[in-house]
C-alpha atoms as a PDB file:
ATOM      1  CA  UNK A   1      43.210 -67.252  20.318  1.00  0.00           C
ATOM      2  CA  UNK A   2      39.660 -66.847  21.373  1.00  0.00           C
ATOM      3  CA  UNK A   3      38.456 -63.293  21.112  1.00  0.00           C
ATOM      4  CA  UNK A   4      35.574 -62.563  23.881  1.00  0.00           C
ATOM      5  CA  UNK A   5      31.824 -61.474  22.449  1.00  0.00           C
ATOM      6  CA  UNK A   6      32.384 -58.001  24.363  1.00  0.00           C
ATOM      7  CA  UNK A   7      36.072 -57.345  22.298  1.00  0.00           C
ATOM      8  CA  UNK A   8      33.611 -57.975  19.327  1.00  0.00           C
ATOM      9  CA  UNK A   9      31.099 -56.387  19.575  1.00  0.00           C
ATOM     10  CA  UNK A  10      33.536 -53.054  20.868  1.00  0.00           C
ATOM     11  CA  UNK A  11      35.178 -54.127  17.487  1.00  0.00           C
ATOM     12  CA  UNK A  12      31.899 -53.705  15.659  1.00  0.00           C
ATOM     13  CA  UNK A  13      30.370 -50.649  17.137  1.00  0.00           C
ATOM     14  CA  UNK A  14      33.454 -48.711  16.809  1.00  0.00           C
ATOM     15  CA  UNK A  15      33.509 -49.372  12.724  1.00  0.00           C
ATOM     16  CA  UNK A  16      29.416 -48.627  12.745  1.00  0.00           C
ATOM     17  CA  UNK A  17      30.287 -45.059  14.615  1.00  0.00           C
ATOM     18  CA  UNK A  18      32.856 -44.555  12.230  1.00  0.00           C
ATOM     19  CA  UNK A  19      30.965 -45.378   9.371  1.00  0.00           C
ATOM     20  CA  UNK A  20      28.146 -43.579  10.140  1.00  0.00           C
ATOM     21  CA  UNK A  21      30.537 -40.229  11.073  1.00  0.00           C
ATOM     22  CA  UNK A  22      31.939 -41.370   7.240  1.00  0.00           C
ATOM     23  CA  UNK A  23      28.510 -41.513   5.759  1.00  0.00           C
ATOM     24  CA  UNK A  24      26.617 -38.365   6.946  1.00  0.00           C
ATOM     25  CA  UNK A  25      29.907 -36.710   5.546  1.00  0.00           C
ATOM     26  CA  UNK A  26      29.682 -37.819   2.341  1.00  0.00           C
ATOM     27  CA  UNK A  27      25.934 -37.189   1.932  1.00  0.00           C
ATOM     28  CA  UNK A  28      26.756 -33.470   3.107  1.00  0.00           C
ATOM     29  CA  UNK A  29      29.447 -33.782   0.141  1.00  0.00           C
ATOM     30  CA  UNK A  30      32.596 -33.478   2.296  1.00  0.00           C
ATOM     31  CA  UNK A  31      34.822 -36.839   1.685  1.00  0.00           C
ATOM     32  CA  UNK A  32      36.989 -36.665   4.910  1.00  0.00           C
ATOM     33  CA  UNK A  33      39.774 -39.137   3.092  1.00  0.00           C
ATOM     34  CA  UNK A  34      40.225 -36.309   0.824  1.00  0.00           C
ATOM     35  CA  UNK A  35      42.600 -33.550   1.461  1.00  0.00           C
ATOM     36  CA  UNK A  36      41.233 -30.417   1.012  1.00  0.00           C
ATOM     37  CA  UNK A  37      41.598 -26.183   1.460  1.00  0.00           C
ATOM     38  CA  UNK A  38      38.951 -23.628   2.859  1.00  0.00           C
ATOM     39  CA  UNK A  39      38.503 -19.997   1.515  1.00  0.00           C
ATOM     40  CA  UNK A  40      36.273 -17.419   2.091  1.00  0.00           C
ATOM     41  CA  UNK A  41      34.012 -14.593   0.472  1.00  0.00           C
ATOM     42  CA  UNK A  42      32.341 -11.855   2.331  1.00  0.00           C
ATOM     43  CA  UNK A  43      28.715 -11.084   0.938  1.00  0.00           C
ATOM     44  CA  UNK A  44      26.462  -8.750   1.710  1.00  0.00           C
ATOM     45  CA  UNK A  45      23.411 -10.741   0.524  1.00  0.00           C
ATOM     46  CA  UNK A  46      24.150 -14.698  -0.713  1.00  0.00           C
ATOM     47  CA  UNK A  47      20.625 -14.471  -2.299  1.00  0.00           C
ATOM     48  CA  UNK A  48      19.598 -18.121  -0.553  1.00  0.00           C
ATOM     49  CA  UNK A  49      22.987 -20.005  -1.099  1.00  0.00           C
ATOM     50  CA  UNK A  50      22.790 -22.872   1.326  1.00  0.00           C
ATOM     51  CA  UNK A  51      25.428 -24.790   3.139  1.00  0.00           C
ATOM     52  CA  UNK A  52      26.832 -28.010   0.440  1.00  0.00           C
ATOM     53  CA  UNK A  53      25.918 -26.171  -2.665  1.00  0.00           C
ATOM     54  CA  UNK A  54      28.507 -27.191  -4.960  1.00  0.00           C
ATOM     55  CA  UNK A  55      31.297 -24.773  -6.271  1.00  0.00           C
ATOM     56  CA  UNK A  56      32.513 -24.587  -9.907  1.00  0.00           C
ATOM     57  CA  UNK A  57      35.294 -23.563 -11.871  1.00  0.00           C
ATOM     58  CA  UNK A  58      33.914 -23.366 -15.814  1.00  0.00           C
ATOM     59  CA  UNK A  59      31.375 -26.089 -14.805  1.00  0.00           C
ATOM     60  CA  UNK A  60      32.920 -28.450 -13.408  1.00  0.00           C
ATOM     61  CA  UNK A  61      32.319 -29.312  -9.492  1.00  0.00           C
ATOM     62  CA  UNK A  62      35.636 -28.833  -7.551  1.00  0.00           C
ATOM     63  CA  UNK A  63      33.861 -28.218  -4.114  1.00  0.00           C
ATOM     64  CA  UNK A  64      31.067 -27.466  -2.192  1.00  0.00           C
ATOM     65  CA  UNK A  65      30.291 -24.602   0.207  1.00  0.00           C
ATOM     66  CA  UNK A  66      30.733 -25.791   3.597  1.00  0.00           C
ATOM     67  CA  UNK A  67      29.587 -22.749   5.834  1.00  0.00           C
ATOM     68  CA  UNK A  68      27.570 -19.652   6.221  1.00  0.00           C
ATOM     69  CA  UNK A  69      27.731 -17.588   9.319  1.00  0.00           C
ATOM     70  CA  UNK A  70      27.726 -13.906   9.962  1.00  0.00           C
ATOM     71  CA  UNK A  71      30.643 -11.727   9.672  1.00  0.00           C
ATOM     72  CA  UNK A  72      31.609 -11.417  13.770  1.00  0.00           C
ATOM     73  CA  UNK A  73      32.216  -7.557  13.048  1.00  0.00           C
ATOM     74  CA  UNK A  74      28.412  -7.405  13.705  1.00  0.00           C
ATOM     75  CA  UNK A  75      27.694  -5.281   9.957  1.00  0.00           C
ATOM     76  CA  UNK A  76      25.443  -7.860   8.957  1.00  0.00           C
ATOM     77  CA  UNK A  77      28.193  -8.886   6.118  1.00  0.00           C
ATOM     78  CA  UNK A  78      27.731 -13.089   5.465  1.00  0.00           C
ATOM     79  CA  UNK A  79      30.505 -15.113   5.400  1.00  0.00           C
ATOM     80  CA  UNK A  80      30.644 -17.878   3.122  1.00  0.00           C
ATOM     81  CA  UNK A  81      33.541 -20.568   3.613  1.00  0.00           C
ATOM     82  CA  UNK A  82      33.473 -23.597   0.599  1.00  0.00           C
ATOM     83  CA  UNK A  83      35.826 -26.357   0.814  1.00  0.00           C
ATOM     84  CA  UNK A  84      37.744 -26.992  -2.972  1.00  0.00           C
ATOM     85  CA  UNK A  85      40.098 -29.954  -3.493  1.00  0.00           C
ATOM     86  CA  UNK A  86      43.653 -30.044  -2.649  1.00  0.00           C
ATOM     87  CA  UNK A  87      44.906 -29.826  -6.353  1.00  0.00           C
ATOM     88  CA  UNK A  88      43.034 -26.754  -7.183  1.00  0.00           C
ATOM     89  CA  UNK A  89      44.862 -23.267  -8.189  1.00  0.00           C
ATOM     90  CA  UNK A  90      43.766 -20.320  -9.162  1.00  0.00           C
ATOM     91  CA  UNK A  91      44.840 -16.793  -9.140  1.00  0.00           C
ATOM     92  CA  UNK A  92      44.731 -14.557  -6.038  1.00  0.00           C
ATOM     93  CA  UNK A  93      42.265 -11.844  -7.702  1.00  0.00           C
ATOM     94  CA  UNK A  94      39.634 -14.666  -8.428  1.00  0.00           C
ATOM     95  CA  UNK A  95      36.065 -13.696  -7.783  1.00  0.00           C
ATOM     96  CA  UNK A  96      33.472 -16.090  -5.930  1.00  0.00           C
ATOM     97  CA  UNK A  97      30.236 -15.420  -7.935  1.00  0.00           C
ATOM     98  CA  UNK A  98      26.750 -16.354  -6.335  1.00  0.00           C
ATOM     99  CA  UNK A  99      24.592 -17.628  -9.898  1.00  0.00           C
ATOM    100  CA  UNK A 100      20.911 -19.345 -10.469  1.00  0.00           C
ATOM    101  CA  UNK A 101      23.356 -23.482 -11.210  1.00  0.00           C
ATOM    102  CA  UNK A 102      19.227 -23.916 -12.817  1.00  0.00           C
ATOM    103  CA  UNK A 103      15.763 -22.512 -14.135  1.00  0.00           C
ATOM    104  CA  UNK A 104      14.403 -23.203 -10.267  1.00  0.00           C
ATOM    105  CA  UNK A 105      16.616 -20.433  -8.766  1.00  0.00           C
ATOM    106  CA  UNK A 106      19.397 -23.334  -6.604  1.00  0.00           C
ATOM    107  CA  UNK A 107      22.125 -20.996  -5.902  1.00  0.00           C
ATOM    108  CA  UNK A 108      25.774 -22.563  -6.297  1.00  0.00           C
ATOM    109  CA  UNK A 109      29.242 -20.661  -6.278  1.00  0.00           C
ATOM    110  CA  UNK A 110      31.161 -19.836  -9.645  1.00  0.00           C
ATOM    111  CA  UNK A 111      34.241 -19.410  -9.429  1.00  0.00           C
ATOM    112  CA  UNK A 112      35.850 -16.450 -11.964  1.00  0.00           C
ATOM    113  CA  UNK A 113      39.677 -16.609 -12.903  1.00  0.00           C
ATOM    114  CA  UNK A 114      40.784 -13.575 -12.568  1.00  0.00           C
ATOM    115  CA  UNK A 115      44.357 -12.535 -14.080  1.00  0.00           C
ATOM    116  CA  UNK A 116      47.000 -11.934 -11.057  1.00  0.00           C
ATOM    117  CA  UNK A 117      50.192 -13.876 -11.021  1.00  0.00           C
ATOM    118  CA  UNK A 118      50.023 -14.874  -7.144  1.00  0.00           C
ATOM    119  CA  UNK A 119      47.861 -17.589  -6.362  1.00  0.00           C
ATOM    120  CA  UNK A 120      45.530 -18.007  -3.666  1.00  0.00           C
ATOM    121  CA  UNK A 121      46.548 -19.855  -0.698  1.00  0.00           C
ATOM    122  CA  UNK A 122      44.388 -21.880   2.102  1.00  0.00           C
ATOM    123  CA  UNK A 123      42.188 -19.632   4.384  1.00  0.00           C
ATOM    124  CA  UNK A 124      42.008 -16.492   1.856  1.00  0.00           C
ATOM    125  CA  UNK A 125      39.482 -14.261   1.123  1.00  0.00           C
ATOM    126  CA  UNK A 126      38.477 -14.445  -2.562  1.00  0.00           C
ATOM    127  CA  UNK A 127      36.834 -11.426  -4.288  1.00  0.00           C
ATOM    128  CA  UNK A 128      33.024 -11.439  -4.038  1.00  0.00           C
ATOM    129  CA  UNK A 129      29.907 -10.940  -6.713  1.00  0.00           C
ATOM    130  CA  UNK A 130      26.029 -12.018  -7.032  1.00  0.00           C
ATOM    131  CA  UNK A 131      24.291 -13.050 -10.293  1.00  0.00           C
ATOM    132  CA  UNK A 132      21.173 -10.994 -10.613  1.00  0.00           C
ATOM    133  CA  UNK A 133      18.114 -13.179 -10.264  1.00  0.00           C
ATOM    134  CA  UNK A 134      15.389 -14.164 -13.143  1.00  0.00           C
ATOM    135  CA  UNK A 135      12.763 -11.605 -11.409  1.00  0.00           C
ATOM    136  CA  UNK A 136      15.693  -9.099 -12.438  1.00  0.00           C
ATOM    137  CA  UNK A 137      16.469 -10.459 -15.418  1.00  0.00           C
ATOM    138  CA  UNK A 138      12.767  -9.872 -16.570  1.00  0.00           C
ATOM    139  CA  UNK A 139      12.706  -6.750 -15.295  1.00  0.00           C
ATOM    140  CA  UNK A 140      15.352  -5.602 -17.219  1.00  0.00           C
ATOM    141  CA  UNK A 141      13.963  -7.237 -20.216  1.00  0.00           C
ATOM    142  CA  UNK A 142      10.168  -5.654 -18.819  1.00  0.00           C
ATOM    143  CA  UNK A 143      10.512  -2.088 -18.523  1.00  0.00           C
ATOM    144  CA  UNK A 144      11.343  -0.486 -21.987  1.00  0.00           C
ATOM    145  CA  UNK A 145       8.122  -1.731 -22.923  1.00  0.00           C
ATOM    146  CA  UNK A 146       5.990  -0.920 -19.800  1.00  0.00           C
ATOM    147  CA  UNK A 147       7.970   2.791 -20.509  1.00  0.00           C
ATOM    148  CA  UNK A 148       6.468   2.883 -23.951  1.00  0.00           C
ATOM    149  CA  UNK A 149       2.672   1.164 -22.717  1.00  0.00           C
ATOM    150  CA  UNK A 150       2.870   4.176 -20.390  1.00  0.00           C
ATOM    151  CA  UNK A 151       3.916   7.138 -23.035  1.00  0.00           C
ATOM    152  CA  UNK A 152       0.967   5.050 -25.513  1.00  0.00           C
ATOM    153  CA  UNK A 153      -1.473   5.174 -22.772  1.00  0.00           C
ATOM    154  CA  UNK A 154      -1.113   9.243 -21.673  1.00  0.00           C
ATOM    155  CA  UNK A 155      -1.255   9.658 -25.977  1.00  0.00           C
ATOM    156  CA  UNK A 156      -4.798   8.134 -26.032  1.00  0.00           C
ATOM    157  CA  UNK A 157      -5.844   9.770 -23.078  1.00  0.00           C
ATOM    158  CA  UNK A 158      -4.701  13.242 -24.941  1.00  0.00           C
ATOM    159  CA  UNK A 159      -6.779  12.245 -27.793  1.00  0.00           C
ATOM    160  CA  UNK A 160      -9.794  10.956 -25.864  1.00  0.00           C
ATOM    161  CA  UNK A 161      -9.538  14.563 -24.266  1.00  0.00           C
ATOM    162  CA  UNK A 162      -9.606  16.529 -27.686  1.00  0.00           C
ATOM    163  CA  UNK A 163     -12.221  14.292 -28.763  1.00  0.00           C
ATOM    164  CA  UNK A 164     -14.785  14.873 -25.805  1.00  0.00           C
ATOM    165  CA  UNK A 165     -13.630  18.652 -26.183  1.00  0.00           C
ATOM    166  CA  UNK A 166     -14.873  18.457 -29.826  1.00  0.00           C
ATOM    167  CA  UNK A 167     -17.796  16.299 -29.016  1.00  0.00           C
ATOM    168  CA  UNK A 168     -19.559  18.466 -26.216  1.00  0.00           C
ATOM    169  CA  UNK A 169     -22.887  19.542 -26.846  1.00  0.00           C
ATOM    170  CA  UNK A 170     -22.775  22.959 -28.279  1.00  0.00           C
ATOM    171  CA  UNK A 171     -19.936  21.807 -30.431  1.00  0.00           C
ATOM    172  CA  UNK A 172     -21.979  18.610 -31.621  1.00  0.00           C
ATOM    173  CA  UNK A 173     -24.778  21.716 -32.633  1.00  0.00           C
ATOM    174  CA  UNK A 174     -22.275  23.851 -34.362  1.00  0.00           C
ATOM    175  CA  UNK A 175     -21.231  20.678 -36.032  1.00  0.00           C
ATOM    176  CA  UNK A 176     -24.601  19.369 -37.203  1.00  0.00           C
ATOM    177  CA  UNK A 177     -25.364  22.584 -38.357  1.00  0.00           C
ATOM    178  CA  UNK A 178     -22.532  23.068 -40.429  1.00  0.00           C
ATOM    179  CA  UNK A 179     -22.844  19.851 -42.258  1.00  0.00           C
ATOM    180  CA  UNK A 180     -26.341  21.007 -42.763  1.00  0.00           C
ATOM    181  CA  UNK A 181     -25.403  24.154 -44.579  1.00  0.00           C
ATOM    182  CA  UNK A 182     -22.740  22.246 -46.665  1.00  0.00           C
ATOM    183  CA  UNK A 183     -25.224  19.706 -47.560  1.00  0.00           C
ATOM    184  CA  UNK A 184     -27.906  22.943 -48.614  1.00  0.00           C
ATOM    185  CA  UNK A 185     -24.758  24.261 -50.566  1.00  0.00           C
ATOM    186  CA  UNK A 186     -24.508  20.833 -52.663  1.00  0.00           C
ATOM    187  CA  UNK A 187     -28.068  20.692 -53.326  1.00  0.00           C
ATOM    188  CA  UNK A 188     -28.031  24.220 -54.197  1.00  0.00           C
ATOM    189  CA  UNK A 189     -25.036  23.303 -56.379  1.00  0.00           C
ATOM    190  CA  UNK A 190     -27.113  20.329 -58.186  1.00  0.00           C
ATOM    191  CA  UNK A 191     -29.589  22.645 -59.617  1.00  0.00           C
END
């Protein structure tokens, strides 16, 4: 049986739509042959998480966040939906931590066992938490010794004021004039 040119080429630009639908899902790391579950984590601030930032569980990549919107309650709360593979458990009470995945600040999603005996199903909410930032980090680090450069800096400034105090004119005289009188009283000694 002859096929017609038009039955081929329909043939052909239905497998190009479908593997281009395929391949923009894969680069956005969603592999639609895969079966997978959604969950969710309310955040008040996701710190510059962006959609396809991978999710881990002790390091190693189960998923990949697949959507941030905000919460439809209209409080400004962020909703953050990741996608994790079909075979994945993990406890009920397990928290969905926002952390710096490298030095350059790239935000990914850690997630935290936690210790419940219920596990969490497709479509829950997990438990929520941020990673403080390296600017925060340093600041912590930072300001016990920009406390104590402060306290050191209002001590010399005491001093510098007792020593201008001591070194005004008149007291400059009465100075000079007693090391003058001591000096008399060492000659005066030597004889």
């Amino acid at each position: 049986i002859k096929m017609k040119a038009e039955f081929k080429i329909g043939i052909v630009g239905i497998f190009s739509i479908f593997l281009l639908i395929w391949g923009i899902s894969f680069l956005k790391g969603k592999n639609i042959f895969l079966k997978t579950n959604e969950y969710f984590s309310i955040y008040k601030n996701i710190d510059g998480l962006e959609t396809s930032a991978p999710v881990r569980i002790n390091g190693l990549t189960v998923g990949n966040v697949s959507n941030i919107y905000f919460h439809p309650n209209l409080t400004g709360d962020i909703i953050v939906q990741f996608t994790l593979k079909n075979d994945i458990r993990f406890p009920k009470n397990t928290v969905a931590k926002i952390y710096n995945s490298d030095i350059m600040g790239t935000k990914a999603v850690q997630l935290i066992y936690g210790n419940s005996n219920l596990y969490a199903s497709h479509g829950d909410t997990l438990f929520s938490e941020i990673e403080n930032g390296l600017k925060d980090e340093v600041n912590k680090q930072v300001l016990p010794l920009k406390n104590k450069a402060e306290e050191l800096i209002s001590s010399i400034d005491s001093v510098m004021t007792v020593i201008t105090t001591v070194l005004d004119k008149d007291a400059r005289e009465s100075l000079s004039s007693s090391l003058r009188s001591l000096n008399r009283t060492f000659s005066t000694m030597e004889l």
